[in-house]
N, C-alpha and C. Protein backbone atom coordinates (compact mmCIF):
# COMPACT_ATOMS: atom_id res chain seq x y z
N UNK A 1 -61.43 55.49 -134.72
CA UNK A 1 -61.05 56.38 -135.80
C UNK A 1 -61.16 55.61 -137.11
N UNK A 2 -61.62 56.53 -138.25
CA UNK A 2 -61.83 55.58 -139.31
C UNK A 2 -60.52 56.50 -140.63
N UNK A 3 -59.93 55.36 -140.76
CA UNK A 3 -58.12 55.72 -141.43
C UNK A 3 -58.71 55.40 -143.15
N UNK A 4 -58.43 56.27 -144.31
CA UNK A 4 -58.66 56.08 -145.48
C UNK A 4 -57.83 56.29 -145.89
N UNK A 5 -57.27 55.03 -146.75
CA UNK A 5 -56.22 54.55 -147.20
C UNK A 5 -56.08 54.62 -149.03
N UNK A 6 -55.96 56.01 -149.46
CA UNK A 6 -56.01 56.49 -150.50
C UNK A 6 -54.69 55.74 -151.79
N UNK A 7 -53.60 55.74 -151.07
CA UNK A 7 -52.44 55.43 -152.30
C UNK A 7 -51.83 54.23 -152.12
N UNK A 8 -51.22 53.24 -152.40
CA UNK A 8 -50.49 52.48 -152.70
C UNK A 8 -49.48 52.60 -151.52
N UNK A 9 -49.32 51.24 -150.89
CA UNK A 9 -48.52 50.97 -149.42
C UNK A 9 -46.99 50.92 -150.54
N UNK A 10 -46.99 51.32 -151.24
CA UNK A 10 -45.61 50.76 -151.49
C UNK A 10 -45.11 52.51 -152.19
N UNK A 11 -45.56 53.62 -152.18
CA UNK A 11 -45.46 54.77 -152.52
C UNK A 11 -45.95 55.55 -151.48
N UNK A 12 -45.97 54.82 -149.98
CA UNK A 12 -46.19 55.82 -148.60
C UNK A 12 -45.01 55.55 -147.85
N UNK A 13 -45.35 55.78 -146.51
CA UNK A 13 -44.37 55.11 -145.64
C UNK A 13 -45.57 54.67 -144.72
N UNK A 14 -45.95 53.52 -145.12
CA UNK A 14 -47.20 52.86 -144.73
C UNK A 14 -47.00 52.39 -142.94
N UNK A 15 -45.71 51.85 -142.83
CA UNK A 15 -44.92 51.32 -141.42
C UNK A 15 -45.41 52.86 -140.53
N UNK A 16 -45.52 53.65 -140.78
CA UNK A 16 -46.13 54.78 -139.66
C UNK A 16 -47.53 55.09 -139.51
N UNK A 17 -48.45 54.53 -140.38
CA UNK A 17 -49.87 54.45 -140.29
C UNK A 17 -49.67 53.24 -138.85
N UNK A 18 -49.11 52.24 -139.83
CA UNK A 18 -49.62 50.71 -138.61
C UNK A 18 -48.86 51.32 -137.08
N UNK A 19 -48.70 51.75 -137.32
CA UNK A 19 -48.06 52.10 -135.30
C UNK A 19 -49.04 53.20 -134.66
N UNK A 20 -50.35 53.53 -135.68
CA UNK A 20 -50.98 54.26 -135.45
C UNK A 20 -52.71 53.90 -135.00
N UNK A 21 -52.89 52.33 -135.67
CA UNK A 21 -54.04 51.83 -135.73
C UNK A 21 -53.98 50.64 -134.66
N UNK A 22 -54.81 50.38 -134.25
CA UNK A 22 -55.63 49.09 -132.71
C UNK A 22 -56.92 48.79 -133.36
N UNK A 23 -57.21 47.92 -132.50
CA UNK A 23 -58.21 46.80 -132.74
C UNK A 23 -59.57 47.93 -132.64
N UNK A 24 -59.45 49.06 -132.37
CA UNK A 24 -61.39 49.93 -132.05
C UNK A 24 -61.17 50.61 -133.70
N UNK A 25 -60.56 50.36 -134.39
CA UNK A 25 -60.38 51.53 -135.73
C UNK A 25 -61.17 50.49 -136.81
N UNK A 26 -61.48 51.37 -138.09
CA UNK A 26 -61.27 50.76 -138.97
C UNK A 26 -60.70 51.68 -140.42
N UNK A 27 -60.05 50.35 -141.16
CA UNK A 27 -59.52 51.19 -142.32
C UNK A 27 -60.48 51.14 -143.47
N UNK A 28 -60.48 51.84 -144.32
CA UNK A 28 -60.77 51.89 -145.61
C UNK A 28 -60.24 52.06 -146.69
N UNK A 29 -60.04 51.14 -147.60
CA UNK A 29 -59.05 51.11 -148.90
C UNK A 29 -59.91 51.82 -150.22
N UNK A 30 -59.29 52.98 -150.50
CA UNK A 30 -59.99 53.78 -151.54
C UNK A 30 -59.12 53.74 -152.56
N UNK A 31 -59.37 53.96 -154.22
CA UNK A 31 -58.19 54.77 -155.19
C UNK A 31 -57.25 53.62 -154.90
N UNK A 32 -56.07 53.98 -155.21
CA UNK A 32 -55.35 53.18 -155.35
C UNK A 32 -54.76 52.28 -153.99
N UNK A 33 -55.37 52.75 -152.59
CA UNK A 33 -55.40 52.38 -151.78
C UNK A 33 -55.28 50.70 -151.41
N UNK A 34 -56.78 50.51 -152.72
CA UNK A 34 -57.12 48.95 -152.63
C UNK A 34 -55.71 48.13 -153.17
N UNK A 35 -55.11 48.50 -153.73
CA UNK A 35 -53.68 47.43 -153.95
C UNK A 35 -53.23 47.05 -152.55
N UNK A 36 -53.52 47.19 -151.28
CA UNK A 36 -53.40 47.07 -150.21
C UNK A 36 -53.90 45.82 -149.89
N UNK A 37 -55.34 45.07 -150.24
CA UNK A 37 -56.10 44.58 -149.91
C UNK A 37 -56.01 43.05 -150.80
N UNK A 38 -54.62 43.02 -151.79
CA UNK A 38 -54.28 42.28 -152.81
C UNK A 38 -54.18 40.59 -151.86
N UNK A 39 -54.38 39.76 -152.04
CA UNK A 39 -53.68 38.37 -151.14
C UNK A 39 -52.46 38.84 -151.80
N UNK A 40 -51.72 38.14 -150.46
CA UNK A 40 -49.93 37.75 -150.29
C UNK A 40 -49.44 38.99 -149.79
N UNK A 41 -49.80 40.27 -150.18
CA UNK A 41 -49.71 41.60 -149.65
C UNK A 41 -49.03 41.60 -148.43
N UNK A 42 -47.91 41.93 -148.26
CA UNK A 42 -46.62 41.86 -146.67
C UNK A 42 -47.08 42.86 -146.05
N UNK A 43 -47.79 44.05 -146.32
CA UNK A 43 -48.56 45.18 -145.84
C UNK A 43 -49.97 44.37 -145.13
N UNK A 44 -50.75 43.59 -146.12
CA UNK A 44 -51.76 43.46 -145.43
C UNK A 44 -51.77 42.26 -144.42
N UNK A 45 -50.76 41.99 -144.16
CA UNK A 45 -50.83 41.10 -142.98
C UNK A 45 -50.32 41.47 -141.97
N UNK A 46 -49.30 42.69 -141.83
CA UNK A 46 -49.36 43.51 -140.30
C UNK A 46 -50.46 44.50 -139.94
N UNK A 47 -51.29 44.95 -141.41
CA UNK A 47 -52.75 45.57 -141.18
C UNK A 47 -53.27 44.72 -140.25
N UNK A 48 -53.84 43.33 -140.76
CA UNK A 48 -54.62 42.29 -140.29
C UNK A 48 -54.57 42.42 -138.83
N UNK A 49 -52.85 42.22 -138.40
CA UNK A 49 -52.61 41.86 -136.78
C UNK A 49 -53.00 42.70 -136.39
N UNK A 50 -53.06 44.40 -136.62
CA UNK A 50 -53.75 45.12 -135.59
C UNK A 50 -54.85 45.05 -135.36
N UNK A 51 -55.64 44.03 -135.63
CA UNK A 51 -56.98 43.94 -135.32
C UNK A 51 -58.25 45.04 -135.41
N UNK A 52 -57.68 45.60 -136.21
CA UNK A 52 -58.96 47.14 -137.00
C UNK A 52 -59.61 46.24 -138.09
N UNK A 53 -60.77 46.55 -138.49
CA UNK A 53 -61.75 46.02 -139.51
C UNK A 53 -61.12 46.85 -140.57
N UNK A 54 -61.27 46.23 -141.79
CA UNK A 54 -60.55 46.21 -143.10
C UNK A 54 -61.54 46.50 -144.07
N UNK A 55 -61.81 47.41 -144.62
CA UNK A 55 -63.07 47.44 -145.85
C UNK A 55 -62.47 47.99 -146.74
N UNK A 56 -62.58 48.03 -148.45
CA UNK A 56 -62.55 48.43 -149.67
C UNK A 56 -63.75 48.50 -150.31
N UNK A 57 -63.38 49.63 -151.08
CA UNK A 57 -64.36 50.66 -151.62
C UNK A 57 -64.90 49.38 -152.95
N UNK A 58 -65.40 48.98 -152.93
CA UNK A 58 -66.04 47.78 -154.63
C UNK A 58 -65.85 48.68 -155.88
N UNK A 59 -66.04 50.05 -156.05
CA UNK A 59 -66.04 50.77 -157.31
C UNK A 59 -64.42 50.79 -157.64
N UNK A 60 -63.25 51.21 -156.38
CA UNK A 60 -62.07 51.17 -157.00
C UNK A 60 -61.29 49.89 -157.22
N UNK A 61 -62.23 49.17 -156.48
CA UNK A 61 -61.66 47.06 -156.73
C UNK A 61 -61.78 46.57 -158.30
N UNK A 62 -63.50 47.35 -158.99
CA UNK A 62 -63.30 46.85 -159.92
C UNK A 62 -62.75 48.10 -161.10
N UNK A 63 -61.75 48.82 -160.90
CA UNK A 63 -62.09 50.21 -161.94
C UNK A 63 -60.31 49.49 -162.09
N UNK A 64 -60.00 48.66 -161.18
CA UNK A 64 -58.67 48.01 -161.05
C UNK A 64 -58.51 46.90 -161.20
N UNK A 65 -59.59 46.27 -161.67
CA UNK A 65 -59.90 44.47 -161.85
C UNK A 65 -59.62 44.11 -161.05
N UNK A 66 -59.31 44.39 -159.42
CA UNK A 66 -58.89 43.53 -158.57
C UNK A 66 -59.61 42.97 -158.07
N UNK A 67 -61.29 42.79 -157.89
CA UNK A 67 -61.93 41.93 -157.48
C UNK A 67 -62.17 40.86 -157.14
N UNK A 68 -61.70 40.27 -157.87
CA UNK A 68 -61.11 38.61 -157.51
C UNK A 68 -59.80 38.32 -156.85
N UNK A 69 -59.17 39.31 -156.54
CA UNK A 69 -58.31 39.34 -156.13
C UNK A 69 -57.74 39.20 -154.64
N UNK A 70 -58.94 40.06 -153.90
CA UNK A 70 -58.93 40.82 -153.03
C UNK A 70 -59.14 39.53 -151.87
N UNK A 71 -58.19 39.96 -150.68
CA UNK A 71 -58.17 38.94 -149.43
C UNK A 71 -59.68 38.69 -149.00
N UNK A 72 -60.03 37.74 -148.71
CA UNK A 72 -61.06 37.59 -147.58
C UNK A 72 -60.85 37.89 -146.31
N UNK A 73 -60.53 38.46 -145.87
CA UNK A 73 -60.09 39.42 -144.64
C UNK A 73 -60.28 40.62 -144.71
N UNK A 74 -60.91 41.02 -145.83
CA UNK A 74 -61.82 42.90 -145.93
C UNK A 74 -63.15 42.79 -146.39
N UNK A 75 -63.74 43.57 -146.24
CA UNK A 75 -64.81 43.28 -146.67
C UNK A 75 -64.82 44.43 -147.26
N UNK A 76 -65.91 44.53 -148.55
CA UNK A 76 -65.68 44.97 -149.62
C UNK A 76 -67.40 45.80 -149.46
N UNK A 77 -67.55 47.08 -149.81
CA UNK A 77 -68.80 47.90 -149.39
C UNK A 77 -69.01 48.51 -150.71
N UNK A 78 -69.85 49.25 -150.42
CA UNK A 78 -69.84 50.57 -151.57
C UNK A 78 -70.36 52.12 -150.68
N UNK A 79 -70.25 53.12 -152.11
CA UNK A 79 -70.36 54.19 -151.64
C UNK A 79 -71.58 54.85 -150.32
N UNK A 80 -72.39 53.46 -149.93
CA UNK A 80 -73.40 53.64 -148.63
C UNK A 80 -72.74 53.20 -147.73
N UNK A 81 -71.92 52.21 -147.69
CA UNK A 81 -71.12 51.53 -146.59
C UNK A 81 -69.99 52.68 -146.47
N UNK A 82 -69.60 53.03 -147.52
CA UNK A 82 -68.57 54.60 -147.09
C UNK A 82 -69.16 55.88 -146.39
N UNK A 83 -69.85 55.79 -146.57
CA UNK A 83 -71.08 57.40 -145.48
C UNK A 83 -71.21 56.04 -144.60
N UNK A 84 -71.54 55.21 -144.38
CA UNK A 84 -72.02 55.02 -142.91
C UNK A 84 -70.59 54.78 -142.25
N UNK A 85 -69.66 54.31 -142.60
CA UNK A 85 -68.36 54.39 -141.60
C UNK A 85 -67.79 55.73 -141.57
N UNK A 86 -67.89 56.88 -142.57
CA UNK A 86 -67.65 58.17 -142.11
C UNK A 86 -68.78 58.72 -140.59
N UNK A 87 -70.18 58.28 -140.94
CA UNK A 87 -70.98 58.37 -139.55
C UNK A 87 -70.74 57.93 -138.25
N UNK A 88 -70.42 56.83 -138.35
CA UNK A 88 -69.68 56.05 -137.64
C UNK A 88 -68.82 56.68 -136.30
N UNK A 89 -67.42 57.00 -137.38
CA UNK A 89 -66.43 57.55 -136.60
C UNK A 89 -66.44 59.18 -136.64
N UNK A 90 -66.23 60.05 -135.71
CA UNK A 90 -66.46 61.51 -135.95
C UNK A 90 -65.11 61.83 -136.34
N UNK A 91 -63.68 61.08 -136.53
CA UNK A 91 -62.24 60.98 -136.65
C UNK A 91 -62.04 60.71 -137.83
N UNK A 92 -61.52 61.35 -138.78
CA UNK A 92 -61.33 60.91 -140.36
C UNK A 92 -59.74 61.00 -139.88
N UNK A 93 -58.62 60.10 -140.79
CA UNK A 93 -57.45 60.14 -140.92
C UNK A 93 -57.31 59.68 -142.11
N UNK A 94 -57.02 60.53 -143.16
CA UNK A 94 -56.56 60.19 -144.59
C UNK A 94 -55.57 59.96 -144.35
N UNK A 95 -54.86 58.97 -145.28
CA UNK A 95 -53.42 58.25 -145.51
C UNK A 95 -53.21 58.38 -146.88
């Protein structure tokens, strides 16, 4: 299943996504999503342990200057790498 991670872990109740995701998923950090993907982030290190692949959108990394920011533990795509993981998975789960 591929989980898109639209708002800010700290304005969800993010703790009920992660009881939702395993190691066959992957997430995607969109919008304000990518504050997720920040180093030191206490969110993105129980992301990490579930062992799902981690990607952010590059247009909302830099529309947020977070680019330099961003863990090495996601990898960072653009809007072709977003259609091919919607292809991917036939399971969308917005967050």
């Amino acid at each position: 299943m591929l989980y898109t991670v639209s708002r800010s872990p700290y304005h969800d109740d993010f703790n009920a996504m992660l009881g939702l995701v395993s190691d066959a998923d992957d997430v995607l950090l969109i919008q304000n999503g990518v504050l997720l993907g920040v180093n030191d982030n206490r969110y993105l290190n129980e992301l990490i342990r579930t062992g799902a692949k981690i990607y952010a959108l590059q247009e909302d990394l830099n529309a947020r200057g977070l680019g330099v920011r961003i863990s090495n533990s996601i990898q960072v795509i653009d809007y072709k790498g977003f259609v091919g993981l919607t292809v991917k998975h036939q399971q969308n789960f917005a967050w």
